[in-house]
C-alpha atoms as a PDB file:
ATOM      1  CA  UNK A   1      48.634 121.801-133.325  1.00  0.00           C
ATOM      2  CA  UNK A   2      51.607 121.104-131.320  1.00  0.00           C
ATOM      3  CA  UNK A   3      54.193 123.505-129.881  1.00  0.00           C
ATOM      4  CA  UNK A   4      57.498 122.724-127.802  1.00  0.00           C
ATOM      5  CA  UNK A   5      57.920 124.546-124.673  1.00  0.00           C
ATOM      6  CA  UNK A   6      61.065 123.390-122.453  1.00  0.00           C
ATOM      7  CA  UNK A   7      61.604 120.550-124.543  1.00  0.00           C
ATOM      8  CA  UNK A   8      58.350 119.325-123.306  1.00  0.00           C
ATOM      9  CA  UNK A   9      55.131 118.713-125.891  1.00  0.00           C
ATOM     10  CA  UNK A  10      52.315 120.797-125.355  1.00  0.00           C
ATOM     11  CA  UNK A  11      49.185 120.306-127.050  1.00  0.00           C
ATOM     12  CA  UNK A  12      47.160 123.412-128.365  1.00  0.00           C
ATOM     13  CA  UNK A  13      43.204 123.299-129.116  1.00  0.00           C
ATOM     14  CA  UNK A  14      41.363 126.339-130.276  1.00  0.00           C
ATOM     15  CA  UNK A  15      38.226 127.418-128.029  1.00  0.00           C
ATOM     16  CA  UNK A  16      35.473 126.649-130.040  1.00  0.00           C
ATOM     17  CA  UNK A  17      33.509 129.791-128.054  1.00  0.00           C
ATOM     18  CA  UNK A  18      35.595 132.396-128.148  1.00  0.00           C
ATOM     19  CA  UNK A  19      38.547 130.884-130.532  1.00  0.00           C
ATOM     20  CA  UNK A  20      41.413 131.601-128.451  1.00  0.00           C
ATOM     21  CA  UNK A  21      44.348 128.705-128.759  1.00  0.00           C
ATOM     22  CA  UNK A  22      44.213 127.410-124.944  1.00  0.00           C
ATOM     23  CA  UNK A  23      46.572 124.383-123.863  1.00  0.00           C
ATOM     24  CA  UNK A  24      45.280 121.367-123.420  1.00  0.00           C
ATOM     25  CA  UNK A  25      45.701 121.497-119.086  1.00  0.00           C
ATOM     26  CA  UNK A  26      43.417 124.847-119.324  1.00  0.00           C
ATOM     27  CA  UNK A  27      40.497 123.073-121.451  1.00  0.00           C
ATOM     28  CA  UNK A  28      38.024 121.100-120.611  1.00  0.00           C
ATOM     29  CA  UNK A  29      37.535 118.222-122.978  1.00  0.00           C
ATOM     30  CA  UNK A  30      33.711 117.204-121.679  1.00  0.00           C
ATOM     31  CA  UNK A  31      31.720 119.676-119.471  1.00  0.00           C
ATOM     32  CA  UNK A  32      29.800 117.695-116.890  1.00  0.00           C
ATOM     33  CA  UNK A  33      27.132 120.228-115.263  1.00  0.00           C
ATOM     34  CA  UNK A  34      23.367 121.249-115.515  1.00  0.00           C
ATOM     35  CA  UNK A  35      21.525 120.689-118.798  1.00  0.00           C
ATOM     36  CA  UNK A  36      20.748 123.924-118.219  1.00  0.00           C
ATOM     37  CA  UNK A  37      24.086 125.322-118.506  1.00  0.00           C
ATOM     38  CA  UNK A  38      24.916 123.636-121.741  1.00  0.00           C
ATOM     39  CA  UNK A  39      21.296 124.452-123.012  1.00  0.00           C
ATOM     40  CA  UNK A  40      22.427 128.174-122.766  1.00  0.00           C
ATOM     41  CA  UNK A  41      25.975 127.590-124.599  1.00  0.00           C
ATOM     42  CA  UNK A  42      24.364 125.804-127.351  1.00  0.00           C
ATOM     43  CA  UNK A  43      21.487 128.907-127.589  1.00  0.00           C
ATOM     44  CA  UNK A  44      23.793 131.250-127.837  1.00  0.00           C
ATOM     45  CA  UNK A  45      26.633 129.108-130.022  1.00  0.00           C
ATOM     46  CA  UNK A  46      24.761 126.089-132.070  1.00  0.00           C
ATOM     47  CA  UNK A  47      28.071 124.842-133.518  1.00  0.00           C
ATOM     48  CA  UNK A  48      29.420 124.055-130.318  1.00  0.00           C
ATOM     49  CA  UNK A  49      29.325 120.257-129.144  1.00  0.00           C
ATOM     50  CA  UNK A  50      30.228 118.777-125.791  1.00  0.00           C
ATOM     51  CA  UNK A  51      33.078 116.416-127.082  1.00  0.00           C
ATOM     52  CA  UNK A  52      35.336 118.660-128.385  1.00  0.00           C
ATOM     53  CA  UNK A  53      37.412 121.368-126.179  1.00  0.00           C
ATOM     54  CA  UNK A  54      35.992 124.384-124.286  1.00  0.00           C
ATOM     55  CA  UNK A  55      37.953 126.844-122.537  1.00  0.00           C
ATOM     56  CA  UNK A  56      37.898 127.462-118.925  1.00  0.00           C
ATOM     57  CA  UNK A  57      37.213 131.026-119.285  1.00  0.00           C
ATOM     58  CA  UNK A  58      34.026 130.332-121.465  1.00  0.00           C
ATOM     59  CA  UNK A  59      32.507 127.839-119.532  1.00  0.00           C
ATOM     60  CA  UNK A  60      32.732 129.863-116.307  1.00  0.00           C
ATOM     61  CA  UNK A  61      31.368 132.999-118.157  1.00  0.00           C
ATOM     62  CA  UNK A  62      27.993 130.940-118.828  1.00  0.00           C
ATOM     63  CA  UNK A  63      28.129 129.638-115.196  1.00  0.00           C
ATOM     64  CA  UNK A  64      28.421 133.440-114.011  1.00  0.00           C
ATOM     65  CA  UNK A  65      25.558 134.136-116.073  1.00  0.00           C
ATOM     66  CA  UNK A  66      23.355 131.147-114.488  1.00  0.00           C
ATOM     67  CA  UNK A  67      24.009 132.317-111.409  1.00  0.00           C
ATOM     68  CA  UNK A  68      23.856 135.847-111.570  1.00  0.00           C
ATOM     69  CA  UNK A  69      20.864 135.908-113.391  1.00  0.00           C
ATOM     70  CA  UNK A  70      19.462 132.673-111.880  1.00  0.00           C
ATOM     71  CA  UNK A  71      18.682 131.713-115.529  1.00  0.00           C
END
């Protein structure tokens, strides 16, 4: 998908968590943390893979959760 904004293109990617369309400066294209923490996104969402985009939002909610919970 690709939207203009200020005559400058802006690529959009849909969260592949929660779904929401992010741009592509607020995604992360490859998470690079614990095994543990992508362990725990792939429990709770097996379709997900590491290659493909990931919002910010998402990936700090499972981080929260490590660390609150000390999972």
């Amino acid at each position: 998908m690709l939207h203009l904004e200020s005559g400058l293109h802006k690529m959009k990617y849909r969260c592949q968590i929660c779904e929401r369309d992010i741009d592509d400066f607020a995604s992360l294209a490859h998470i690079k943390t614990e095994e543990y923490l992508l362990d725990l996104i792939r429990k709770d969402h097996p379709e997900w893979h590491e290659n493909k985009k990931t919002c910010h939002k998402c990936v700090e909610y499972y981080r929260k959760l490590v660390k609150e919970n000390e999972i």
